[in-house]
N, C-alpha and C. Protein backbone atom coordinates (compact mmCIF):
# COMPACT_ATOMS: atom_id res chain seq x y z
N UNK A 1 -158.20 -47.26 -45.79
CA UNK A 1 -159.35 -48.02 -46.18
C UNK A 1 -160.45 -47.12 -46.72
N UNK A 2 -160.19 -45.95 -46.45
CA UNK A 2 -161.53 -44.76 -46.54
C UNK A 2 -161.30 -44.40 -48.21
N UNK A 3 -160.14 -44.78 -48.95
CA UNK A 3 -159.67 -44.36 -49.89
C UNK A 3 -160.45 -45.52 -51.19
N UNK A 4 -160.32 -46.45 -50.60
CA UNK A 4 -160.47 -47.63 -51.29
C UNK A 4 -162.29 -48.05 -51.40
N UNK A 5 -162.93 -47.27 -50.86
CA UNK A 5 -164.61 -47.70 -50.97
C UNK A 5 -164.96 -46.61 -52.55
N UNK A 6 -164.59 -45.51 -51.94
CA UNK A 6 -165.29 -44.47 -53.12
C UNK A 6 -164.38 -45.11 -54.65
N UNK A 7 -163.03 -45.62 -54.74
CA UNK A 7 -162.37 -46.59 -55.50
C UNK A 7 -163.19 -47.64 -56.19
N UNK A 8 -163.76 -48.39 -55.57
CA UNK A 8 -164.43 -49.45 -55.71
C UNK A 8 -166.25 -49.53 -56.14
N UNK A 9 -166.43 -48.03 -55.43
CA UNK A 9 -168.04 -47.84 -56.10
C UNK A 9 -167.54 -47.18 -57.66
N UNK A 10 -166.45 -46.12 -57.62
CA UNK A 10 -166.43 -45.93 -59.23
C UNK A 10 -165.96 -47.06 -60.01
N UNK A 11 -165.50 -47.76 -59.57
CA UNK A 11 -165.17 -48.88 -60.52
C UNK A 11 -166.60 -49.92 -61.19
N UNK A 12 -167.33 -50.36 -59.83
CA UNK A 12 -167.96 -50.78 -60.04
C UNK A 12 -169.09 -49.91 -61.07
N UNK A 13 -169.36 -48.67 -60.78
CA UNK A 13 -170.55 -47.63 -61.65
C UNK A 13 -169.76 -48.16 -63.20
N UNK A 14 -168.93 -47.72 -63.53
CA UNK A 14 -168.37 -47.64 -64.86
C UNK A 14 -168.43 -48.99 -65.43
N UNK A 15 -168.08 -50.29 -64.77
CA UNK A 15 -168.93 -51.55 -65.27
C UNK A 15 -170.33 -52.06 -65.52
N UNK A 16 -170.68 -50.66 -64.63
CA UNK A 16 -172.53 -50.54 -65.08
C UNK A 16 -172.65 -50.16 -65.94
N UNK A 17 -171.96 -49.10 -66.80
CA UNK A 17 -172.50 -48.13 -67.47
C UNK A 17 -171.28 -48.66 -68.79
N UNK A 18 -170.70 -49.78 -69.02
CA UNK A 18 -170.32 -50.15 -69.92
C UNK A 18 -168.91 -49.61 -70.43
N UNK A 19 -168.35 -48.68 -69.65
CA UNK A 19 -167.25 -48.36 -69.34
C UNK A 19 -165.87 -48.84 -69.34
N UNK A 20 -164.63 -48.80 -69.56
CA UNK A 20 -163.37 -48.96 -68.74
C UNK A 20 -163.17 -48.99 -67.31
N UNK A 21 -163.47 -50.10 -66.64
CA UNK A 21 -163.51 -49.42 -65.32
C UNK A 21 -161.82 -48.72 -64.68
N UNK A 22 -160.82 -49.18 -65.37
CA UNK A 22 -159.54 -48.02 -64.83
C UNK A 22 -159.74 -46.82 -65.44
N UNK A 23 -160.11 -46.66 -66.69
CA UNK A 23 -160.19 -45.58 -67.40
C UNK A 23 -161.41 -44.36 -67.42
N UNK A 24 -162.67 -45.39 -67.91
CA UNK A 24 -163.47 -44.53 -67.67
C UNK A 24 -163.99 -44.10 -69.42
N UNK A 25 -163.27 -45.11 -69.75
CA UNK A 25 -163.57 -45.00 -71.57
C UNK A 25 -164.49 -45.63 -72.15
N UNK A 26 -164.93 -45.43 -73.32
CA UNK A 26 -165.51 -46.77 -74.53
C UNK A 26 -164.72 -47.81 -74.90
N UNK A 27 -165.18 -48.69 -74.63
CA UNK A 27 -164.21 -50.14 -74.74
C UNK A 27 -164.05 -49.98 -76.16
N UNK A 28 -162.84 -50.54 -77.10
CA UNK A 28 -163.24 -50.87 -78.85
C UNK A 28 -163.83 -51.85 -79.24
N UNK A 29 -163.94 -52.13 -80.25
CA UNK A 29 -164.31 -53.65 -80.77
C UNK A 29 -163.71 -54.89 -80.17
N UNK A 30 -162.24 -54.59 -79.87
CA UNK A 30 -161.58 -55.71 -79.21
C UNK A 30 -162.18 -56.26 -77.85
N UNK A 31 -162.95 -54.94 -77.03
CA UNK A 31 -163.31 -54.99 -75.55
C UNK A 31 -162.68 -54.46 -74.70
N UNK A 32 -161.22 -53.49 -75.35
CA UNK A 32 -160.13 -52.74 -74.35
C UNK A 32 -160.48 -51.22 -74.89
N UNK A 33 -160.59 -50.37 -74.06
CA UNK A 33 -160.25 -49.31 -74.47
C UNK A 33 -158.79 -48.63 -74.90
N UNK A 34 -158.95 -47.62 -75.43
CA UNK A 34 -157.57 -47.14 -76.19
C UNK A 34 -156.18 -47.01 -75.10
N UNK A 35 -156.49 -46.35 -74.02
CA UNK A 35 -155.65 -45.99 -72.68
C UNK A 35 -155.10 -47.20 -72.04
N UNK A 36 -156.00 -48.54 -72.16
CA UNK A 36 -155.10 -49.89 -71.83
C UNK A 36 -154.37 -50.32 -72.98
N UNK A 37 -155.19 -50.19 -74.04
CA UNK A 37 -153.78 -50.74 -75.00
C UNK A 37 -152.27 -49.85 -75.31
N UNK A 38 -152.59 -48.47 -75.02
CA UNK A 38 -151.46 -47.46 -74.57
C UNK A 38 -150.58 -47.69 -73.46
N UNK A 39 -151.11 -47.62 -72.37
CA UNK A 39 -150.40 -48.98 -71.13
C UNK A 39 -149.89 -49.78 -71.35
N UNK A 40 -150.30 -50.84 -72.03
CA UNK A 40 -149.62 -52.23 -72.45
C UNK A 40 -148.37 -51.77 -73.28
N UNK A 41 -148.65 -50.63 -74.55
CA UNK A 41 -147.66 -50.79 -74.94
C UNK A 41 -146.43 -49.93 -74.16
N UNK A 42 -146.65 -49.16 -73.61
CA UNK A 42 -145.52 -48.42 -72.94
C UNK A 42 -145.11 -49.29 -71.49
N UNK A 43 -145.82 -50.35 -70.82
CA UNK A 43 -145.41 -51.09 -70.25
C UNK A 43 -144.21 -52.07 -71.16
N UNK A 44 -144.36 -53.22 -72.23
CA UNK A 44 -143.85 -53.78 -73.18
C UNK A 44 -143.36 -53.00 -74.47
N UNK A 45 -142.11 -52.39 -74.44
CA UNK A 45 -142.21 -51.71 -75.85
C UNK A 45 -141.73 -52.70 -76.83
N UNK A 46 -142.11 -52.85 -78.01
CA UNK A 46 -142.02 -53.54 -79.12
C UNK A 46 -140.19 -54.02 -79.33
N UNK A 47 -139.53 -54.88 -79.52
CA UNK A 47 -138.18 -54.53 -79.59
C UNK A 47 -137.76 -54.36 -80.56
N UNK A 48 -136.41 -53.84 -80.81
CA UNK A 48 -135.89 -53.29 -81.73
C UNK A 48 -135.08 -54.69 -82.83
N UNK A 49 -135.60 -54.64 -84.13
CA UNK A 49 -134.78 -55.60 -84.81
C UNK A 49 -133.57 -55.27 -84.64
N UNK A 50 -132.28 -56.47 -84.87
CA UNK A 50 -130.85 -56.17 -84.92
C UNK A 50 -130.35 -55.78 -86.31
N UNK A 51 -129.62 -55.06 -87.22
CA UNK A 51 -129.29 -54.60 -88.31
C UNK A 51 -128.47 -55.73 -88.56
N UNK A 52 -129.04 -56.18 -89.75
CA UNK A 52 -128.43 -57.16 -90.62
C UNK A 52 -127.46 -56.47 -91.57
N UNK A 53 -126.30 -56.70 -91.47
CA UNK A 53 -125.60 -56.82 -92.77
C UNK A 53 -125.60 -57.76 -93.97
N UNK A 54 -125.15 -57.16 -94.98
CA UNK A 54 -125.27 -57.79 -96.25
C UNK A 54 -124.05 -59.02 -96.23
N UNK A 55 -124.64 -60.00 -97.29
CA UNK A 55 -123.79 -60.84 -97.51
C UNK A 55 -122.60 -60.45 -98.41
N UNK A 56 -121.49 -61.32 -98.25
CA UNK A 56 -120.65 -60.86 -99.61
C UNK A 56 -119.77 -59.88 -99.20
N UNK A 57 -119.05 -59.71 -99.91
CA UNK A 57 -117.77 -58.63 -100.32
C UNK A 57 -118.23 -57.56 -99.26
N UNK A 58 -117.23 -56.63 -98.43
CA UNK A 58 -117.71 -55.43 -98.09
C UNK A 58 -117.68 -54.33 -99.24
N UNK A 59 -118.87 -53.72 -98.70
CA UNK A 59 -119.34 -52.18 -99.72
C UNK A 59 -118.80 -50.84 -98.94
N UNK A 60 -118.69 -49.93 -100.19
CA UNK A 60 -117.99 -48.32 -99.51
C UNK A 60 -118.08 -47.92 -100.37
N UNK A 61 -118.61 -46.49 -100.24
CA UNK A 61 -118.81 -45.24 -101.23
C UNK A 61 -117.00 -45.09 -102.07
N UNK A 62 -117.17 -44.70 -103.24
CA UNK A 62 -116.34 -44.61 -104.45
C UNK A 62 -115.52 -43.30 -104.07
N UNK A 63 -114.24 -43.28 -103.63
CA UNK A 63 -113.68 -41.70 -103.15
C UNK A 63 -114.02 -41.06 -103.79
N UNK A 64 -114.24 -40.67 -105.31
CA UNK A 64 -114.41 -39.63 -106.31
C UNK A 64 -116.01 -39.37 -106.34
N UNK A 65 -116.80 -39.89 -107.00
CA UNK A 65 -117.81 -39.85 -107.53
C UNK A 65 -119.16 -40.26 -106.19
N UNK A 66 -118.24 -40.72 -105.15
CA UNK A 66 -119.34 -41.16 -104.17
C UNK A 66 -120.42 -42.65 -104.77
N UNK A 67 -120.19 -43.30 -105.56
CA UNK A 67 -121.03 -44.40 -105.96
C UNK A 67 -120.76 -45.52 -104.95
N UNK A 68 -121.79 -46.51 -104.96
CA UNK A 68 -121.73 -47.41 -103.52
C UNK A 68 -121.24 -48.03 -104.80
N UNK A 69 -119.96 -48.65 -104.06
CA UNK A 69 -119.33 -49.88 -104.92
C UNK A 69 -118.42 -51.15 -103.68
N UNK A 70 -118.55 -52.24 -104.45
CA UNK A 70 -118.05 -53.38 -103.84
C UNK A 70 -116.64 -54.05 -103.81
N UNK A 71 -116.24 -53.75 -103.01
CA UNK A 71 -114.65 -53.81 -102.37
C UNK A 71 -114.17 -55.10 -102.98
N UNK A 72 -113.57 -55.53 -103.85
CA UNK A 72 -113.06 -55.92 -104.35
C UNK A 72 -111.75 -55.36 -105.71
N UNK A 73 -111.03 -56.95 -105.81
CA UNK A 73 -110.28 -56.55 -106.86
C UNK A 73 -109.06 -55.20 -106.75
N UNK A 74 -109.51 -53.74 -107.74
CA UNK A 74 -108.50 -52.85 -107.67
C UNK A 74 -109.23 -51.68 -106.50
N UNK A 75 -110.47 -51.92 -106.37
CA UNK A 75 -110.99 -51.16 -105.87
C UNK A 75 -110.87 -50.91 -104.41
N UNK A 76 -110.02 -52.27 -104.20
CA UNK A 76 -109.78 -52.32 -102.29
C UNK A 76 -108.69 -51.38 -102.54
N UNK A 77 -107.63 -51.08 -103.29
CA UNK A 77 -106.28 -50.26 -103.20
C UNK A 77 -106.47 -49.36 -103.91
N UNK A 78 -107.52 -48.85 -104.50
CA UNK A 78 -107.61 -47.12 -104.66
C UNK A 78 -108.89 -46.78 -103.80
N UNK A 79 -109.56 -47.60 -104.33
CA UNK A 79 -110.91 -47.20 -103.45
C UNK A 79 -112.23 -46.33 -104.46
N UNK A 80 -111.83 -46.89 -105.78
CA UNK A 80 -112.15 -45.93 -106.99
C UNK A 80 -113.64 -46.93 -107.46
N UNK A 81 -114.26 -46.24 -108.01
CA UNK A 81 -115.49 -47.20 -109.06
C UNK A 81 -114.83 -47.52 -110.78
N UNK A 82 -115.41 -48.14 -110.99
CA UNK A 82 -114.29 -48.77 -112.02
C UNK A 82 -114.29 -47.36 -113.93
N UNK A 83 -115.38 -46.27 -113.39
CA UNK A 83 -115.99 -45.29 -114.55
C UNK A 83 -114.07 -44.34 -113.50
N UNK A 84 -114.53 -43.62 -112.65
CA UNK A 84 -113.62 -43.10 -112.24
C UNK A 84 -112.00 -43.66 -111.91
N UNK A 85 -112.24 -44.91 -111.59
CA UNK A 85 -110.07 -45.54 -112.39
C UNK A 85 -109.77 -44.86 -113.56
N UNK A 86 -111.01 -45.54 -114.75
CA UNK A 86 -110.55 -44.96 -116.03
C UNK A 86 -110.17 -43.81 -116.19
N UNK A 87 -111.05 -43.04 -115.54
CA UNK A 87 -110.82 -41.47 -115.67
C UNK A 87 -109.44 -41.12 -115.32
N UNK A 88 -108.94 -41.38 -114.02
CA UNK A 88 -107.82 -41.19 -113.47
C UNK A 88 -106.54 -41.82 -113.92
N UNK A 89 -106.56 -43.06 -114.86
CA UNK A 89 -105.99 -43.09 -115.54
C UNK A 89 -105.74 -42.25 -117.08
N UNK A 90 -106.93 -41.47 -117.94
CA UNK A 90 -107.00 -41.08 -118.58
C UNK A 90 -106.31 -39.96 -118.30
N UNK A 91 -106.23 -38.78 -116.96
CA UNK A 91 -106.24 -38.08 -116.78
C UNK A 91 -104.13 -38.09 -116.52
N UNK A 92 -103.58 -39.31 -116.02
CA UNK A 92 -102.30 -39.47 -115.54
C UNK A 92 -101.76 -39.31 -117.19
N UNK A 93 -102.31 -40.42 -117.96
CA UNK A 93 -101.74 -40.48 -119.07
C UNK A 93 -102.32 -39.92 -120.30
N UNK A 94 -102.30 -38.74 -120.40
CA UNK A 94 -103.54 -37.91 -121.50
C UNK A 94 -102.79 -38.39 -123.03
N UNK A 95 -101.24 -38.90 -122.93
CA UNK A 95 -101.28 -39.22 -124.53
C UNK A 95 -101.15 -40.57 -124.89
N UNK A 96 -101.73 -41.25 -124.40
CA UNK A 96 -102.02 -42.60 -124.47
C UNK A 96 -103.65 -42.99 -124.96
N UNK A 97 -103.45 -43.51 -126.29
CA UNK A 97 -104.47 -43.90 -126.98
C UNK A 97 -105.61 -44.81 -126.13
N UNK A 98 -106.74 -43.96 -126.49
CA UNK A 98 -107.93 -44.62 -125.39
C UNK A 98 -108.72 -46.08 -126.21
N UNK A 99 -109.12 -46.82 -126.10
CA UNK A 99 -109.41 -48.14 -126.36
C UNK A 99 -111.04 -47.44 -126.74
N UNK A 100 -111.25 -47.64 -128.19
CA UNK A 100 -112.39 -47.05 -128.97
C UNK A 100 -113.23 -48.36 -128.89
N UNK A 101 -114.88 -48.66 -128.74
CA UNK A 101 -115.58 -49.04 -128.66
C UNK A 101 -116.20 -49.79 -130.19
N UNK A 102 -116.18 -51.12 -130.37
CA UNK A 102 -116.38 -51.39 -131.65
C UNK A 102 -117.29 -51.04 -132.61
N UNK A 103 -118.52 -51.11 -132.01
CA UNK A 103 -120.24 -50.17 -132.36
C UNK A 103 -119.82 -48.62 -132.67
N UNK A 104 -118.99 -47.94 -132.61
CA UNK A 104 -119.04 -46.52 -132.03
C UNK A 104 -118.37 -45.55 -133.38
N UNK A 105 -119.22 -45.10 -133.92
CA UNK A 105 -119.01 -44.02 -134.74
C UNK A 105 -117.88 -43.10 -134.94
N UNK A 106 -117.84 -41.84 -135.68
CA UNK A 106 -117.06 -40.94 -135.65
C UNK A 106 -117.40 -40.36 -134.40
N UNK A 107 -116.32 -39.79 -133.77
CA UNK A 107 -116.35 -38.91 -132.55
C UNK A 107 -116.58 -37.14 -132.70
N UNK A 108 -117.77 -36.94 -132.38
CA UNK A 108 -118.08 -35.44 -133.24
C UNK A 108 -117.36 -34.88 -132.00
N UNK A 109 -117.59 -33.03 -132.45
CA UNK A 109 -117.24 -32.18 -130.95
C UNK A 109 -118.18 -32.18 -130.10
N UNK A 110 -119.02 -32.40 -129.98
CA UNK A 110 -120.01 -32.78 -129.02
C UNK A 110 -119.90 -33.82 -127.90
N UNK A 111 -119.29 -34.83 -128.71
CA UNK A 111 -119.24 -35.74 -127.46
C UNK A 111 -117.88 -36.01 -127.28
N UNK A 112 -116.87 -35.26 -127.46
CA UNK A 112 -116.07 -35.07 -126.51
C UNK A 112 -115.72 -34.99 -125.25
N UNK A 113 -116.79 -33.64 -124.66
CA UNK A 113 -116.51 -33.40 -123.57
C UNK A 113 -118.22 -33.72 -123.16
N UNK A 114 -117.43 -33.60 -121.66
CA UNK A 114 -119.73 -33.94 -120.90
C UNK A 114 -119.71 -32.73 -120.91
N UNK A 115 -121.31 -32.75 -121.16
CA UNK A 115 -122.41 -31.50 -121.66
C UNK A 115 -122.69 -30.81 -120.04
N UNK A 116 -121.97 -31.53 -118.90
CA UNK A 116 -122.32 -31.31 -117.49
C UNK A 116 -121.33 -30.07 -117.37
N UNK A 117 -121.93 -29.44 -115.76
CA UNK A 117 -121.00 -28.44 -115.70
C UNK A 117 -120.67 -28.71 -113.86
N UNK A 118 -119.37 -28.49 -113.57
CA UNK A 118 -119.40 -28.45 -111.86
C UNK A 118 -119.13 -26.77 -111.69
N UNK A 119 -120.54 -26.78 -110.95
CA UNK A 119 -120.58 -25.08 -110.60
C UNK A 119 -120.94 -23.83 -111.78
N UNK A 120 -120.39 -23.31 -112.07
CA UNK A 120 -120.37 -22.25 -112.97
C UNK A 120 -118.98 -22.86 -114.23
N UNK A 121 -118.77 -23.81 -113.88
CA UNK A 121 -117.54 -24.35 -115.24
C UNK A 121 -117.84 -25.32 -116.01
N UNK A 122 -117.76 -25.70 -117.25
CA UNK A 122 -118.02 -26.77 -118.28
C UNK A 122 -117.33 -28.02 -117.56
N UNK A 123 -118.03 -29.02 -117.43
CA UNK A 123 -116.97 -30.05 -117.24
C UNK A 123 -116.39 -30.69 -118.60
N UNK A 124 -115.15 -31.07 -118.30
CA UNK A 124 -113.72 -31.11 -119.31
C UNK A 124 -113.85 -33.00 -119.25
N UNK A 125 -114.56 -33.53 -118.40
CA UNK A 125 -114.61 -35.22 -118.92
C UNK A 125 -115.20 -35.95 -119.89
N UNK A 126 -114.86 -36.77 -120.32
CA UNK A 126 -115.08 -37.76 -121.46
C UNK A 126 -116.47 -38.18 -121.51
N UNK A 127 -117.15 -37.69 -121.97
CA UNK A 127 -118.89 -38.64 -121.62
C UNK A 127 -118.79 -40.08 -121.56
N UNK A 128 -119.92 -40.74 -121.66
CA UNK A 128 -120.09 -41.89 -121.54
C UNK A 128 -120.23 -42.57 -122.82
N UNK A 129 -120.71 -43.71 -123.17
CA UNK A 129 -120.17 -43.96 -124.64
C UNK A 129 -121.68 -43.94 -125.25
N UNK A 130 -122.62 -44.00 -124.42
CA UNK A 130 -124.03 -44.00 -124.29
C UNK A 130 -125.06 -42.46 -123.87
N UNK A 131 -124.37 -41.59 -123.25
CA UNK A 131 -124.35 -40.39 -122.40
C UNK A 131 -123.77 -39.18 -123.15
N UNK A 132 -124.66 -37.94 -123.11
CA UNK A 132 -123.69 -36.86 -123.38
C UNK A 132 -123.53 -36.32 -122.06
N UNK A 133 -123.32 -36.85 -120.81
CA UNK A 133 -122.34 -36.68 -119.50
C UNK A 133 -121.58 -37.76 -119.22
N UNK A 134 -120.62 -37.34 -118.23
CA UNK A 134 -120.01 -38.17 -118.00
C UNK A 134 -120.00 -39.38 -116.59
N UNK A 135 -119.29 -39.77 -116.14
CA UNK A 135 -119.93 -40.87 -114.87
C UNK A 135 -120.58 -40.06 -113.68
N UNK A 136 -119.98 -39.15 -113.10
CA UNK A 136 -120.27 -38.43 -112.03
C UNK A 136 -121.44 -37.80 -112.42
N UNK A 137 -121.63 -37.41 -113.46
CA UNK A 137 -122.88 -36.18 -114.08
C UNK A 137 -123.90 -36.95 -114.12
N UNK A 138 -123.49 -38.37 -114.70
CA UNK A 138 -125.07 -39.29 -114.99
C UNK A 138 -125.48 -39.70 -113.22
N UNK A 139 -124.39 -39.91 -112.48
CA UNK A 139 -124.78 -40.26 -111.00
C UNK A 139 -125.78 -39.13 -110.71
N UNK A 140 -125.50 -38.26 -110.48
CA UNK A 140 -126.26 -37.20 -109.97
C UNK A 140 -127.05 -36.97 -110.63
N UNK A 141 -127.42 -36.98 -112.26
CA UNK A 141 -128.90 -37.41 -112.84
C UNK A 141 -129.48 -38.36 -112.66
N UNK A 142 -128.90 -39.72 -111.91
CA UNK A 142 -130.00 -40.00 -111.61
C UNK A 142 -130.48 -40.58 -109.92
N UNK A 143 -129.48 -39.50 -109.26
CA UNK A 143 -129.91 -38.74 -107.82
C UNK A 143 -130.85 -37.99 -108.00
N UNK A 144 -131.36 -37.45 -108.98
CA UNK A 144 -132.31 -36.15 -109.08
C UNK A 144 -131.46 -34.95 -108.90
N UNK A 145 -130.28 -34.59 -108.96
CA UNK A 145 -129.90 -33.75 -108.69
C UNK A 145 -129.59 -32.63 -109.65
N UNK A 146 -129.62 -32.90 -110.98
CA UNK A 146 -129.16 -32.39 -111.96
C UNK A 146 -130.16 -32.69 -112.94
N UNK A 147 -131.06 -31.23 -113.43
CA UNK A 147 -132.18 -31.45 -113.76
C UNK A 147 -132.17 -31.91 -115.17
């Protein structure tokens, strides 16, 4: 009981003096000081939303090129983005005439090959028909990765 008087006069002083009386603070604008609303929240912590998944088709990174692409079609049985099939078909069958673009000019030496390089080597792929890189090269340009 001897504990509980000197308890009760500081409580009471600090309601004199405009105080927190647990704390011993400046109340805010609200009328709580900062140390009760710190309390409250570490008493109640905020809860955690549940992670929504997306609607639709499941999604998975592209084995080759890493592009988020949507599981469908051919892409459930290679697992490819539809820039890198082509490729890999281009690449199985190199003498098999490639399907030329109707808009699309003479094919100079330039855009032959992408202007990209992996590492210290020229890359040897087909640019884009729009691109002097090719699918993987424009991904990573516009990752920021490739200045």
């Amino acid at each position: 009981m001897s504990r509980t008087r000197p308890a009760a006069r500081q409580r009471a002083r600090r309601i004199e003096q405009g105080l927190c009386p647990q704390h011993g603070t400046r109340p805010g604008p609200a009328g709580r000081c900062a140390d009760c609303d710190l309390d409250d929240a570490i008493r109640t912590p905020t809860p955690v939303p549940a992670q929504r998944r997306p609607e639709g088709p499941p999604r998975s990174s592209c084995g080759d090129c890493g592009a988020r692409i949507v599981l469908n079609g051919r892409a459930i049985e290679d697992g490819l983005c539809k820039l890198c099939r082509e490729e890999a078909v281009a690449l199985t069958a190199p003498f098999a005439p490639a399907a030329a673009p109707h808009n699309a000019g003479p094919v100079t030496a330039e855009q032959q090959t992408c202007s990209g390089r992996d590492g210290a080597v020229p890359c040897g792929r087909k640019p884009l028909p729009t691109r002097s890189v090719c699918g993987i090269h424009r991904v990573q340009e516009l990752a920021g990765e490739v200045a």
